[in-house]
PDB file of N, CA and C in Angstrom:
ATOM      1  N   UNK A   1     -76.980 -79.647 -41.821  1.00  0.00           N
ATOM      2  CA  UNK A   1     -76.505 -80.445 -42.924  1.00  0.00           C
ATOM      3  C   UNK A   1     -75.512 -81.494 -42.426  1.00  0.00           C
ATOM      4  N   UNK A   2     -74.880 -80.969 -41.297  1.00  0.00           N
ATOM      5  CA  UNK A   2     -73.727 -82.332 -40.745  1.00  0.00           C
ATOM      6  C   UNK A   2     -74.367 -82.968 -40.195  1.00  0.00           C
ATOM      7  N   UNK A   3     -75.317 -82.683 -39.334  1.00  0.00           N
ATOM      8  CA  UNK A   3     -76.275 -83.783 -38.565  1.00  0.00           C
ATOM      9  C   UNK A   3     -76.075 -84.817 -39.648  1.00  0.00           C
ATOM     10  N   UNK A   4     -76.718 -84.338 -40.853  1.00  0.00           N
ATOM     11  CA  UNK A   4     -77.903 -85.692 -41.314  1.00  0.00           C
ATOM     12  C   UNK A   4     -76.910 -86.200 -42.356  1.00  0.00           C
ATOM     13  N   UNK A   5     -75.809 -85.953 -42.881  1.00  0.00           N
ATOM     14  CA  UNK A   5     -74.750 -86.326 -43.891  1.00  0.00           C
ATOM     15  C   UNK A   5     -73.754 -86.589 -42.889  1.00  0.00           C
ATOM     16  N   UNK A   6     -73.608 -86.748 -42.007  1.00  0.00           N
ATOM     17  CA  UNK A   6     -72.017 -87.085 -41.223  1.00  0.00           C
ATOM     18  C   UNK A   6     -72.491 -87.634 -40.170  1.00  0.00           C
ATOM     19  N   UNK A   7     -73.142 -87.413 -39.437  1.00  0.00           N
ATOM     20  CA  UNK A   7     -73.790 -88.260 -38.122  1.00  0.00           C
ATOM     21  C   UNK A   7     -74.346 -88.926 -38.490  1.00  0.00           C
ATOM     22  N   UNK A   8     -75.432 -88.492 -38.960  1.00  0.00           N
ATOM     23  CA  UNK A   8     -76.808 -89.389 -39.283  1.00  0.00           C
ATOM     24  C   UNK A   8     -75.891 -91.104 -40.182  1.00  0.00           C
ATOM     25  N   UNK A   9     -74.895 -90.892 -40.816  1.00  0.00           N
ATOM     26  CA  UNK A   9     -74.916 -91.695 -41.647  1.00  0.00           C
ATOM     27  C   UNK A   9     -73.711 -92.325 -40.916  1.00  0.00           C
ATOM     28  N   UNK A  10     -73.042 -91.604 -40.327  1.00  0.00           N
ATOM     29  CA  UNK A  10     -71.557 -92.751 -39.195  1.00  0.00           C
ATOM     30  C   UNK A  10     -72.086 -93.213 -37.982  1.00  0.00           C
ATOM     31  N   UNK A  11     -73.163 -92.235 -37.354  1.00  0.00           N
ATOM     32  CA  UNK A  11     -73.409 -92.422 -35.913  1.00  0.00           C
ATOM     33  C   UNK A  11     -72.019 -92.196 -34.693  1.00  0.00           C
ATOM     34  N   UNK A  12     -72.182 -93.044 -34.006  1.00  0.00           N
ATOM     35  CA  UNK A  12     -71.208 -93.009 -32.663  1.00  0.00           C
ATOM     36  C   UNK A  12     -69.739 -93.055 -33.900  1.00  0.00           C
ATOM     37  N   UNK A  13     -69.355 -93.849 -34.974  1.00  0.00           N
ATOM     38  CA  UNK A  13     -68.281 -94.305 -35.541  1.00  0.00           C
ATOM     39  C   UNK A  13     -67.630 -92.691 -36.038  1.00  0.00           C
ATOM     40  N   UNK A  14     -67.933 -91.520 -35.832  1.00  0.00           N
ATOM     41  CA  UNK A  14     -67.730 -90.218 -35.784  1.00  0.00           C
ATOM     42  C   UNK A  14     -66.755 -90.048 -35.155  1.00  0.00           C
ATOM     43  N   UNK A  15     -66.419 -90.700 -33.894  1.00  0.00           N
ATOM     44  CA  UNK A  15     -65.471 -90.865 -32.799  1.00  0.00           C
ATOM     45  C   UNK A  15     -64.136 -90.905 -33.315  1.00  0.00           C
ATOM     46  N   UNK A  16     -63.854 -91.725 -34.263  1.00  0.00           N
ATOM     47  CA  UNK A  16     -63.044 -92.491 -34.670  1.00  0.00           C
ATOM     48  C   UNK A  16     -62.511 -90.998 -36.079  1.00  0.00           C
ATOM     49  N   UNK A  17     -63.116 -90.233 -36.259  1.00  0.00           N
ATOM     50  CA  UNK A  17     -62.507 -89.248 -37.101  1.00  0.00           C
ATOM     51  C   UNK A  17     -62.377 -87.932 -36.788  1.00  0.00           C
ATOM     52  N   UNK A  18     -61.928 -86.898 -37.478  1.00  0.00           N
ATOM     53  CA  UNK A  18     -61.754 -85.315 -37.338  1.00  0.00           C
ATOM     54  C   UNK A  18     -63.565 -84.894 -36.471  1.00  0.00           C
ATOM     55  N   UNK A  19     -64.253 -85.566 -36.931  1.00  0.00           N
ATOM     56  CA  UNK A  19     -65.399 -85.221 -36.595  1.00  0.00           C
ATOM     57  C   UNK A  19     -66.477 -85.507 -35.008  1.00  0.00           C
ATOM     58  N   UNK A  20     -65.950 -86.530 -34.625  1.00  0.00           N
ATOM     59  CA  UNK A  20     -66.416 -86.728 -33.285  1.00  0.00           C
ATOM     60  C   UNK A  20     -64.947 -87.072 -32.329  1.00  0.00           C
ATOM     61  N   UNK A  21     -65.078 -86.958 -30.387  1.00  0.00           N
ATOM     62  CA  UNK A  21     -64.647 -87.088 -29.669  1.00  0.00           C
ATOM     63  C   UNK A  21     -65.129 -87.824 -28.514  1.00  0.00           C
ATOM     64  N   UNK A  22     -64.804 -88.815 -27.946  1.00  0.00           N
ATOM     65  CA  UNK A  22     -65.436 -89.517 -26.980  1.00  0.00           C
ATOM     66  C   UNK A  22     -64.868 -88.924 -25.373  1.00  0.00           C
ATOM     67  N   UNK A  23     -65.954 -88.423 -25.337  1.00  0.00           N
ATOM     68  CA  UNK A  23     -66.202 -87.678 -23.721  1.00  0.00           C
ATOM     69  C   UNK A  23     -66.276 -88.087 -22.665  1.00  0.00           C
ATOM     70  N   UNK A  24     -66.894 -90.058 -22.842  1.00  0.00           N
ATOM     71  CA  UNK A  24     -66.467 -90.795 -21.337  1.00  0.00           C
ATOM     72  C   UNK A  24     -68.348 -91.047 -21.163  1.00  0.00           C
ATOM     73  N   UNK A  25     -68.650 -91.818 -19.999  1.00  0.00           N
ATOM     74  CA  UNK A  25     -69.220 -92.019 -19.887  1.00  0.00           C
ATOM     75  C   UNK A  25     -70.586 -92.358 -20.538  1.00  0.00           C
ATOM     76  N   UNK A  26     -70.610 -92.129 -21.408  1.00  0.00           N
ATOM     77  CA  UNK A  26     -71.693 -92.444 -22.508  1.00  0.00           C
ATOM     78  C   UNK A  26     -72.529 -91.180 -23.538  1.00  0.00           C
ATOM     79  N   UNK A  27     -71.345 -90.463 -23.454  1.00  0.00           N
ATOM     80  CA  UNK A  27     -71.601 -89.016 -23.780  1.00  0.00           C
ATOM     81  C   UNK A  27     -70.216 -88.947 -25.460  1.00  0.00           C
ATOM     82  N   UNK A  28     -70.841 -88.214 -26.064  1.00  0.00           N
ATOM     83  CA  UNK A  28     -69.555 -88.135 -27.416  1.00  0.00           C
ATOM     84  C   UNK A  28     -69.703 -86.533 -27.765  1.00  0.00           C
ATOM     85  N   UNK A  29     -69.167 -86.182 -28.344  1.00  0.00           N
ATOM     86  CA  UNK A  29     -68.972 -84.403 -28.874  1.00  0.00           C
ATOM     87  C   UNK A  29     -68.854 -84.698 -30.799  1.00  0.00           C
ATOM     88  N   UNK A  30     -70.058 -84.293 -31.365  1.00  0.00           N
ATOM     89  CA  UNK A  30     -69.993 -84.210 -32.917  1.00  0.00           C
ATOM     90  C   UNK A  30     -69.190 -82.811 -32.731  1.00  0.00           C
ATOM     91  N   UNK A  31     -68.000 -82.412 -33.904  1.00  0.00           N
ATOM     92  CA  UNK A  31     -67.619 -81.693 -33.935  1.00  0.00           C
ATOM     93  C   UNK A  31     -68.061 -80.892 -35.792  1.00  0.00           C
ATOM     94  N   UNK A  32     -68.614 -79.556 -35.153  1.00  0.00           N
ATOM     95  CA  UNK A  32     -68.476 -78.859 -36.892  1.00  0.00           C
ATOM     96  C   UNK A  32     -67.567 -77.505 -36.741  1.00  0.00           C
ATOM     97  N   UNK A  33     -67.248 -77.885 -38.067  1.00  0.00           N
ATOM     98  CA  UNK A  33     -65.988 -76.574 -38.776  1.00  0.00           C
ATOM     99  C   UNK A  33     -66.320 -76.558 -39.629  1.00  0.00           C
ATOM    100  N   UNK A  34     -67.405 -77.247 -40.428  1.00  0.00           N
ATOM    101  CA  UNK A  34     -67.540 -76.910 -41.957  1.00  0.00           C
ATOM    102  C   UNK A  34     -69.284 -76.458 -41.869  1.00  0.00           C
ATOM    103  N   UNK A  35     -69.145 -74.996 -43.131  1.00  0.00           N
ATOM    104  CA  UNK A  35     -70.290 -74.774 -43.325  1.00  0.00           C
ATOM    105  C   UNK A  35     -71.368 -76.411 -44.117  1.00  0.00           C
ATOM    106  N   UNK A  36     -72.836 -75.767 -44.515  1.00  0.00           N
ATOM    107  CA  UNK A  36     -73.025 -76.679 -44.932  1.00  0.00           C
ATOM    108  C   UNK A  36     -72.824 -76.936 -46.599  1.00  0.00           C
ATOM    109  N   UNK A  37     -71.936 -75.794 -47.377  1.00  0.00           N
ATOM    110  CA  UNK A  37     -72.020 -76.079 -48.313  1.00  0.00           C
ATOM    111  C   UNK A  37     -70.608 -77.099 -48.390  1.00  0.00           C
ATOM    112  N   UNK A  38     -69.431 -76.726 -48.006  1.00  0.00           N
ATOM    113  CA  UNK A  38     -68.128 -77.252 -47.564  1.00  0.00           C
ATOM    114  C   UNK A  38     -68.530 -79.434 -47.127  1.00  0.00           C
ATOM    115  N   UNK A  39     -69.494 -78.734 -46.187  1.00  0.00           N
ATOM    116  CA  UNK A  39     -69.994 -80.686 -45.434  1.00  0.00           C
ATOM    117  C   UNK A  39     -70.469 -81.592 -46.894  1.00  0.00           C
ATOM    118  N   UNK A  40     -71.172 -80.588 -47.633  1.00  0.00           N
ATOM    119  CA  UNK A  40     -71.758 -81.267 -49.075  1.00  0.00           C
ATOM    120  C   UNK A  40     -70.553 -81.575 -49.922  1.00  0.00           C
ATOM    121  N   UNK A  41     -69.455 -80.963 -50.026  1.00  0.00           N
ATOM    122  CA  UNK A  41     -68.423 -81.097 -50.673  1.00  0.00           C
ATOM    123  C   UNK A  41     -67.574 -82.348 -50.203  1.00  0.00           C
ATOM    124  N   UNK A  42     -67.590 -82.408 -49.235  1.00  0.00           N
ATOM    125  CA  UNK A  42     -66.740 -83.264 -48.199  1.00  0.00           C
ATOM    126  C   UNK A  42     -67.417 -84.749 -48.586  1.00  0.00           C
ATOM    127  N   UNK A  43     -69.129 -84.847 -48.488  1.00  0.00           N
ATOM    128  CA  UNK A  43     -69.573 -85.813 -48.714  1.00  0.00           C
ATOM    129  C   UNK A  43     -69.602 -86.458 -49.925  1.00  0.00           C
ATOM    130  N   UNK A  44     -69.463 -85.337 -51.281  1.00  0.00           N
ATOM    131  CA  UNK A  44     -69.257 -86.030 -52.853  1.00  0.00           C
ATOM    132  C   UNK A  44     -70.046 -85.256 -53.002  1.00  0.00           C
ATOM    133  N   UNK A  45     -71.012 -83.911 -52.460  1.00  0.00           N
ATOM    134  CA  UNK A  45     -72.297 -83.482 -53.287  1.00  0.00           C
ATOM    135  C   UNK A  45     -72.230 -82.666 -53.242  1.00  0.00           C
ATOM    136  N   UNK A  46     -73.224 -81.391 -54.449  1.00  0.00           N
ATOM    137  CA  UNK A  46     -72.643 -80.317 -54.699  1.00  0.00           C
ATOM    138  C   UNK A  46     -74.142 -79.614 -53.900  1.00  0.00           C
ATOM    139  N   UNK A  47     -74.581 -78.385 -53.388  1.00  0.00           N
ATOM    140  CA  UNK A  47     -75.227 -77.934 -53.005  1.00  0.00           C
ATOM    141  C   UNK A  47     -76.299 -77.141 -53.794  1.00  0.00           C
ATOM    142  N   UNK A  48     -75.814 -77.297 -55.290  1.00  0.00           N
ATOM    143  CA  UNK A  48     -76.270 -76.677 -56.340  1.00  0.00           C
ATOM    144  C   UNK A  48     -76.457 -75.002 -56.387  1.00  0.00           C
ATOM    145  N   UNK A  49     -75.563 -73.997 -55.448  1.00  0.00           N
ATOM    146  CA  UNK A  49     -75.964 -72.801 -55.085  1.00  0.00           C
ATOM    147  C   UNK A  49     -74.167 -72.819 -55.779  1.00  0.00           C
ATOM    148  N   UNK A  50     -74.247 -71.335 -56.279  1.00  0.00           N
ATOM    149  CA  UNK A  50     -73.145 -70.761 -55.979  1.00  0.00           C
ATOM    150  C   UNK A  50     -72.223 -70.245 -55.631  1.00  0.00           C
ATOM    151  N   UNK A  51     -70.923 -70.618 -55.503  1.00  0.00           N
ATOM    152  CA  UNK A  51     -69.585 -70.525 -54.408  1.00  0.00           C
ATOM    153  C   UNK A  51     -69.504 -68.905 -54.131  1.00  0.00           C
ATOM    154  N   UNK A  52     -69.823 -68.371 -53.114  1.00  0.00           N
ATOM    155  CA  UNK A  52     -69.477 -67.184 -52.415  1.00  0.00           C
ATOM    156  C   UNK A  52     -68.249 -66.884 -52.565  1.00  0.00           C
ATOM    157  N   UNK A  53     -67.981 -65.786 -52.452  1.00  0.00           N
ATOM    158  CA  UNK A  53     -66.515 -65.450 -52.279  1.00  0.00           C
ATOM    159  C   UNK A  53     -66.669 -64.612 -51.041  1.00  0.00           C
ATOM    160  N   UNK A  54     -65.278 -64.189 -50.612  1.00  0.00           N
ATOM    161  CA  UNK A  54     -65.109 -63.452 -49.482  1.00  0.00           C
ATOM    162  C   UNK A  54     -64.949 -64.787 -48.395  1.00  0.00           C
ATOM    163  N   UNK A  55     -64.197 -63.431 -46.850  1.00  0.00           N
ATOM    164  CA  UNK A  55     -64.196 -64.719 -45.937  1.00  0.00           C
ATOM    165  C   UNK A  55     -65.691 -64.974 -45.422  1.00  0.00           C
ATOM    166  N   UNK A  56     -65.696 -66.338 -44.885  1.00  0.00           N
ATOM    167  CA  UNK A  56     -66.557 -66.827 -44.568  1.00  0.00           C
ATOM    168  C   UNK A  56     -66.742 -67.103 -42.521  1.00  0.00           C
ATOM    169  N   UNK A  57     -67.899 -66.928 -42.545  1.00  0.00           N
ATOM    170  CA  UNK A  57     -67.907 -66.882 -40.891  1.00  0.00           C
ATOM    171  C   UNK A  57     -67.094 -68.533 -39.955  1.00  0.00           C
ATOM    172  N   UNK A  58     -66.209 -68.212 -39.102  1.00  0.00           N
ATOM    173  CA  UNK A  58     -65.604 -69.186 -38.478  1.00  0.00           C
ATOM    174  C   UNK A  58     -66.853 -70.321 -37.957  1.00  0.00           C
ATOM    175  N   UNK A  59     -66.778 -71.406 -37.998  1.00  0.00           N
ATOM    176  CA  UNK A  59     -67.705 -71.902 -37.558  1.00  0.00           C
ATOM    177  C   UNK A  59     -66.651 -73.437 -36.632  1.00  0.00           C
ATOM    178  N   UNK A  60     -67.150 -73.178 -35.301  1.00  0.00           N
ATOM    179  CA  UNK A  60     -66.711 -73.973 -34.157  1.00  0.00           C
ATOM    180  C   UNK A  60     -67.912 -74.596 -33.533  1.00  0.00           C
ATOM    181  N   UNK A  61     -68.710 -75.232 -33.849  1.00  0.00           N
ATOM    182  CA  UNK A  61     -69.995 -76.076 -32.790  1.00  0.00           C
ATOM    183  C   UNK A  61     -69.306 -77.044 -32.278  1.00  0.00           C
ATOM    184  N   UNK A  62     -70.003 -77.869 -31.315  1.00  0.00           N
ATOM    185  CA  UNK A  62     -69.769 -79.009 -30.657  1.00  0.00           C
ATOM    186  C   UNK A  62     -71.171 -79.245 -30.106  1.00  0.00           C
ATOM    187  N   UNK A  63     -71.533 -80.466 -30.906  1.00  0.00           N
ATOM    188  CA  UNK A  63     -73.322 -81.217 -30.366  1.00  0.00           C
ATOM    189  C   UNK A  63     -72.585 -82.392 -29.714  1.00  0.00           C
ATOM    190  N   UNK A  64     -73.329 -82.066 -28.119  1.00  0.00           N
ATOM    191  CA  UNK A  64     -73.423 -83.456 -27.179  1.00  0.00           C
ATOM    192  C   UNK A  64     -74.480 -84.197 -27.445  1.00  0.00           C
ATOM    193  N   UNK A  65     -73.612 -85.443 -27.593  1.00  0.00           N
ATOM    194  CA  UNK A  65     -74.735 -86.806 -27.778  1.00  0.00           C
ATOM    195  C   UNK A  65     -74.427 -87.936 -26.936  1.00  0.00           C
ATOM    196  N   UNK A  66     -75.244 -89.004 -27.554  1.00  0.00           N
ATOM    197  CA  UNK A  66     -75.506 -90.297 -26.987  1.00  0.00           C
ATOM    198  C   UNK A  66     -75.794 -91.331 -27.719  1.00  0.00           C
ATOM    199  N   UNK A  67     -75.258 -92.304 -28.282  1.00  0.00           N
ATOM    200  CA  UNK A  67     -75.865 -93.731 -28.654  1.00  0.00           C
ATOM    201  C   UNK A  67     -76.905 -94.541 -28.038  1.00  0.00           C
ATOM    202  N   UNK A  68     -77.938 -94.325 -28.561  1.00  0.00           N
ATOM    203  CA  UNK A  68     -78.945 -95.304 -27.997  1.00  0.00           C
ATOM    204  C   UNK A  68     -79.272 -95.916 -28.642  1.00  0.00           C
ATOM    205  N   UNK A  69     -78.655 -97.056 -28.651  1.00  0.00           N
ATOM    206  CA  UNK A  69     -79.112 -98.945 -28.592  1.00  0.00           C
ATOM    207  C   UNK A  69     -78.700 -98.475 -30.374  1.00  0.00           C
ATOM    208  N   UNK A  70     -78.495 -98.954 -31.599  1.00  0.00           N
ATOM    209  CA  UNK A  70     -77.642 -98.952 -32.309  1.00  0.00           C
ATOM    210  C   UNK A  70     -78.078 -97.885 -33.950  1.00  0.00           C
ATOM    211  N   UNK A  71     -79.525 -97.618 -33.808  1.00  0.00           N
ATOM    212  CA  UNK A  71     -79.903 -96.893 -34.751  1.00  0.00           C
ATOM    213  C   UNK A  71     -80.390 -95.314 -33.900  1.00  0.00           C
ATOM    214  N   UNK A  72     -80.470 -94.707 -32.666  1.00  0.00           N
ATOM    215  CA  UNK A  72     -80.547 -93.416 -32.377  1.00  0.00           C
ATOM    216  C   UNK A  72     -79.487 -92.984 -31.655  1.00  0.00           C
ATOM    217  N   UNK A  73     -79.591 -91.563 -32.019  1.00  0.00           N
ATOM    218  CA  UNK A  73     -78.584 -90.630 -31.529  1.00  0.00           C
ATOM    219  C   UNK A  73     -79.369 -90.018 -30.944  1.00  0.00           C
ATOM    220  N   UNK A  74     -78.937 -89.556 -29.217  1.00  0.00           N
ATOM    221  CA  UNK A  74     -79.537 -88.657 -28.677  1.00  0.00           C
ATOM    222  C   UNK A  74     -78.983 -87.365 -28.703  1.00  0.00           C
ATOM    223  N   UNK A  75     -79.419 -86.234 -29.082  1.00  0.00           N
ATOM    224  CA  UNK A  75     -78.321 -84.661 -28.970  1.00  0.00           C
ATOM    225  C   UNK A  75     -78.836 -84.302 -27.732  1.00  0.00           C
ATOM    226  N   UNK A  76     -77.802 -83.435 -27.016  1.00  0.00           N
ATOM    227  CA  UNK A  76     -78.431 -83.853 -25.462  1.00  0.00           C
ATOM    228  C   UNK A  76     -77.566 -82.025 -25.173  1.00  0.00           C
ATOM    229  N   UNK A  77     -77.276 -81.493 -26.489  1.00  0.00           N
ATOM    230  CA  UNK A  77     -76.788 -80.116 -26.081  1.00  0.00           C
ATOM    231  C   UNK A  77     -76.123 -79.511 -26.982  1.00  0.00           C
ATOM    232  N   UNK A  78     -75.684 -78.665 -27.116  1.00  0.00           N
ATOM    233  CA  UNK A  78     -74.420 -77.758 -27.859  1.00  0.00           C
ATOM    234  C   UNK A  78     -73.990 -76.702 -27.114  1.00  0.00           C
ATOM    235  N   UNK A  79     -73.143 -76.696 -28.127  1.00  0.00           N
ATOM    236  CA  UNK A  79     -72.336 -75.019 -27.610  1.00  0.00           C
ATOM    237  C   UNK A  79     -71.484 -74.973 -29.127  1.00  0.00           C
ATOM    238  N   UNK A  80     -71.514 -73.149 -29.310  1.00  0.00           N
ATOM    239  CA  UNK A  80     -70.274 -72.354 -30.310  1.00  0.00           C
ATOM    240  C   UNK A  80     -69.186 -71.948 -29.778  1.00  0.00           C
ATOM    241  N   UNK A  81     -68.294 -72.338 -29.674  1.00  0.00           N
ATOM    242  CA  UNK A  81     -67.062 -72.156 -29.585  1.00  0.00           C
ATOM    243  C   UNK A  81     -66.641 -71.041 -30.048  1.00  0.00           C
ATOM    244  N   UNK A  82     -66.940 -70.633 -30.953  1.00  0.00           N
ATOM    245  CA  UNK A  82     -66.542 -69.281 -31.764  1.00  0.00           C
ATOM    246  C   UNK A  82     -67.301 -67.768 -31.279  1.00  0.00           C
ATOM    247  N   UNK A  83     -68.457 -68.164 -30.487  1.00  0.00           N
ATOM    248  CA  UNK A  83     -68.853 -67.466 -29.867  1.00  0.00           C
ATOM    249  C   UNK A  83     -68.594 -67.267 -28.253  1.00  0.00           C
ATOM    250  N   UNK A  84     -68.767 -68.540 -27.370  1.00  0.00           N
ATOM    251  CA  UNK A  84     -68.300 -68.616 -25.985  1.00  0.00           C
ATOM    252  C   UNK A  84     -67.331 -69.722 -26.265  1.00  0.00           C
ATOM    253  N   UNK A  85     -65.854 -69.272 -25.865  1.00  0.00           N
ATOM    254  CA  UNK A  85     -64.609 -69.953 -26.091  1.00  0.00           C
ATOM    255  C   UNK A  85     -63.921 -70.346 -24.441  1.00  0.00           C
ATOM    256  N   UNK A  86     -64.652 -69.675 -23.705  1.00  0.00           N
ATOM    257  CA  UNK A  86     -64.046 -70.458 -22.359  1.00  0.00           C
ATOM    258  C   UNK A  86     -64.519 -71.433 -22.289  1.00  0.00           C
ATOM    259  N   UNK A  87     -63.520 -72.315 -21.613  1.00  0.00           N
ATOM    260  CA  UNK A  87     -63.506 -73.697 -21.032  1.00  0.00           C
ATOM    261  C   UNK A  87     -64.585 -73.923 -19.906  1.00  0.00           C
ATOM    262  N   UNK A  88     -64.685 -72.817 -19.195  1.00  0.00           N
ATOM    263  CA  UNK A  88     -65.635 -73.132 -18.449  1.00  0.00           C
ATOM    264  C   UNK A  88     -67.166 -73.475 -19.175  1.00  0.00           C
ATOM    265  N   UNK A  89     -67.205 -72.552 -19.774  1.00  0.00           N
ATOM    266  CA  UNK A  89     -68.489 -72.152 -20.403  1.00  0.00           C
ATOM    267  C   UNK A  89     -68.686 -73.624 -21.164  1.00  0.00           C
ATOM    268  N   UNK A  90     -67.868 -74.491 -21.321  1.00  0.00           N
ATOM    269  CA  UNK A  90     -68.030 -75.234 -22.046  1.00  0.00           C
ATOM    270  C   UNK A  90     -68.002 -76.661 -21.171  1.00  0.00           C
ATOM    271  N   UNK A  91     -67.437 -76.880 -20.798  1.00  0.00           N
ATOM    272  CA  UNK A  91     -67.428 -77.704 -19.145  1.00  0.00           C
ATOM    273  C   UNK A  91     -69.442 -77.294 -18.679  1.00  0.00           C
ATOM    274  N   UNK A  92     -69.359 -76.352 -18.734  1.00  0.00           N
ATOM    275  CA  UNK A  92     -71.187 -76.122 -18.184  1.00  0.00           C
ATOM    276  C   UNK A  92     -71.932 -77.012 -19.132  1.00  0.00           C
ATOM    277  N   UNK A  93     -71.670 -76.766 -20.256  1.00  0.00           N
ATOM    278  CA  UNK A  93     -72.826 -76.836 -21.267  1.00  0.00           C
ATOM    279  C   UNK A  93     -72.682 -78.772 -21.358  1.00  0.00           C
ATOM    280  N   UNK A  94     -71.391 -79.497 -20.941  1.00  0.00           N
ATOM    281  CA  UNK A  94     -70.679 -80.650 -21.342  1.00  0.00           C
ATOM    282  C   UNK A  94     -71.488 -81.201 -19.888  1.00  0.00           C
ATOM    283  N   UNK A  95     -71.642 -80.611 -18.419  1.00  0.00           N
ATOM    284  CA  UNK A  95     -72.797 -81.029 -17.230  1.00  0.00           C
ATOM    285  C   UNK A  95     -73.942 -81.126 -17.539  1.00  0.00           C
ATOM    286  N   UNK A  96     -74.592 -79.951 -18.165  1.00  0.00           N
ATOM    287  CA  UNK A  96     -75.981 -79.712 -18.850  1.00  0.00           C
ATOM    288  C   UNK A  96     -76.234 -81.111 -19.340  1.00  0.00           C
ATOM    289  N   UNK A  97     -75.150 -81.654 -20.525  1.00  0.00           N
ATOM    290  CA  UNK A  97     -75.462 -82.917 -21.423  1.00  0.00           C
ATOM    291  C   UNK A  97     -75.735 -83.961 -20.522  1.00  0.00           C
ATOM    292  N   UNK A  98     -74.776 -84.191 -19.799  1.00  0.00           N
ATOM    293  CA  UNK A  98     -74.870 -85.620 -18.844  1.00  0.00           C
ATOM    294  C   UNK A  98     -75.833 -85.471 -17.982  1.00  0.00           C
ATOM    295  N   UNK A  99     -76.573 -84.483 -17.790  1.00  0.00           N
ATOM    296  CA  UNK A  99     -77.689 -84.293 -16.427  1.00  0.00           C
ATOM    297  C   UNK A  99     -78.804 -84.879 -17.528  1.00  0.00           C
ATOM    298  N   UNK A 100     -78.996 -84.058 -18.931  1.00  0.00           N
ATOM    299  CA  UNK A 100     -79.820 -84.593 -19.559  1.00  0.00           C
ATOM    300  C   UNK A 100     -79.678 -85.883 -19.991  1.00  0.00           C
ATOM    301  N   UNK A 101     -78.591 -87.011 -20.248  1.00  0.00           N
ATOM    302  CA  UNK A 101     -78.229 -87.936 -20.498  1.00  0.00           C
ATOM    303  C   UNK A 101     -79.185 -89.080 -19.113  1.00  0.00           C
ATOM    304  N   UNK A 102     -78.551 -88.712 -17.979  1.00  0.00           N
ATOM    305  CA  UNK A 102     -79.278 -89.510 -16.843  1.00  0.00           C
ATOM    306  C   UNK A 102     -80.578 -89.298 -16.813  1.00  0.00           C
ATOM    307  N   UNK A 103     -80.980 -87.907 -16.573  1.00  0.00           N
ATOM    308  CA  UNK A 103     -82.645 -87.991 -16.859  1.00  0.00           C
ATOM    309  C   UNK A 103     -83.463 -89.053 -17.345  1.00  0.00           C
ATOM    310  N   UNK A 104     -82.794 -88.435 -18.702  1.00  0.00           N
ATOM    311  CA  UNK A 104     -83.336 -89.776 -20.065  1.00  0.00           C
ATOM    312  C   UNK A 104     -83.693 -91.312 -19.331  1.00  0.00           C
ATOM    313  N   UNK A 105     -82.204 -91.999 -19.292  1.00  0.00           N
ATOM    314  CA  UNK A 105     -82.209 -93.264 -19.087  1.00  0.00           C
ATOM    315  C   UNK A 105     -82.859 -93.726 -17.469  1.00  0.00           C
ATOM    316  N   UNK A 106     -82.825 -92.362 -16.249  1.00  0.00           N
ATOM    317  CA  UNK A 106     -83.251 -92.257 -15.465  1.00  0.00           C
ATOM    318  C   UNK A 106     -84.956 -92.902 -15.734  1.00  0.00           C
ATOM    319  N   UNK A 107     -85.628 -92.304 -16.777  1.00  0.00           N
ATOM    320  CA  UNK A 107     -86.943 -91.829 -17.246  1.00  0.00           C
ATOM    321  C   UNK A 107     -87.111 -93.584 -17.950  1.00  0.00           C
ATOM    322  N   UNK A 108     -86.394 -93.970 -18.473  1.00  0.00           N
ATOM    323  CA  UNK A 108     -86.262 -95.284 -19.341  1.00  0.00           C
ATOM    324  C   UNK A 108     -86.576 -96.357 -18.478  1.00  0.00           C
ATOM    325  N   UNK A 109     -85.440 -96.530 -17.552  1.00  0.00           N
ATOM    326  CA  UNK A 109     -85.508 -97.687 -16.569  1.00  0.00           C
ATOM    327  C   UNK A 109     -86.843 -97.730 -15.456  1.00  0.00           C
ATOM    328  N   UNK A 110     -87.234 -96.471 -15.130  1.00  0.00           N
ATOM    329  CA  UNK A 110     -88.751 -96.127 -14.394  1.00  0.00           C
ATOM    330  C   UNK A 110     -89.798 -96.887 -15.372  1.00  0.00           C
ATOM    331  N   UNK A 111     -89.543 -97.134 -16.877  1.00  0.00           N
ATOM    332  CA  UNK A 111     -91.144 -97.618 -17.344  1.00  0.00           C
ATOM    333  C   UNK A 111     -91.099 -98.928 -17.678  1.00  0.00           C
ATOM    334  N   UNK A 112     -89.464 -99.697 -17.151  1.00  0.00           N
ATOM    335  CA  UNK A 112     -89.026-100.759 -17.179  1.00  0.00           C
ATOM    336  C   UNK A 112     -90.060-101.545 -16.294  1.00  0.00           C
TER     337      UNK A 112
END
């Protein structure tokens, strides 16, 4: 639901709020903490289901991406935080992205 209501609709400009982080090199981190009924709330819309009670499961993602050329986003990885919380573990998954990042454009400039 954040993909397509918060990315989908800011893109890279995610950076610039609670919601994205710029990672350097051509790589960004979408950040989620909100379920998707919470993201619907956030956006003005209601999910039409009814509000649960009780606590609700922590939710920590981080989707690695990419801007390509001004209408795609590439997701190039994730990781839960709430599940694997070391730094390392997350540093891995943040190599993973950029290996897949070069590939890509690696793969791009070859059909140039």
């Amino acid at each position: 639901m954040a993909i397509h209501e918060i990315l989908g609709h800011m893109g890279i400009d995610v950076c610039g709020t609670e919601w994205g982080k710029q990672l350097g090199r051509g790589l960004f981190e979408f950040r989620l903490r909100h379920d998707a009924d919470e993201v619907l709330s956030i956006v003005g819309r209601s999910s039409g289901r009814n509000a649960t009670t009780g606590a609700s499961e922590r939710i920590v993602l981080r989707v690695y991406c990419h801007a390509y050329g001004k209408k795609v986003i590439l997701l190039l990885g994730g990781h839960d935080k709430a599940v694997r919380s070391k730094e390392s573990e997350q540093d891995a998954e943040i190599a993973l992205a950029r290996k897949r990042l070069r590939d890509f454009l690696g793969r791009k400039k070859e059909k140039r």
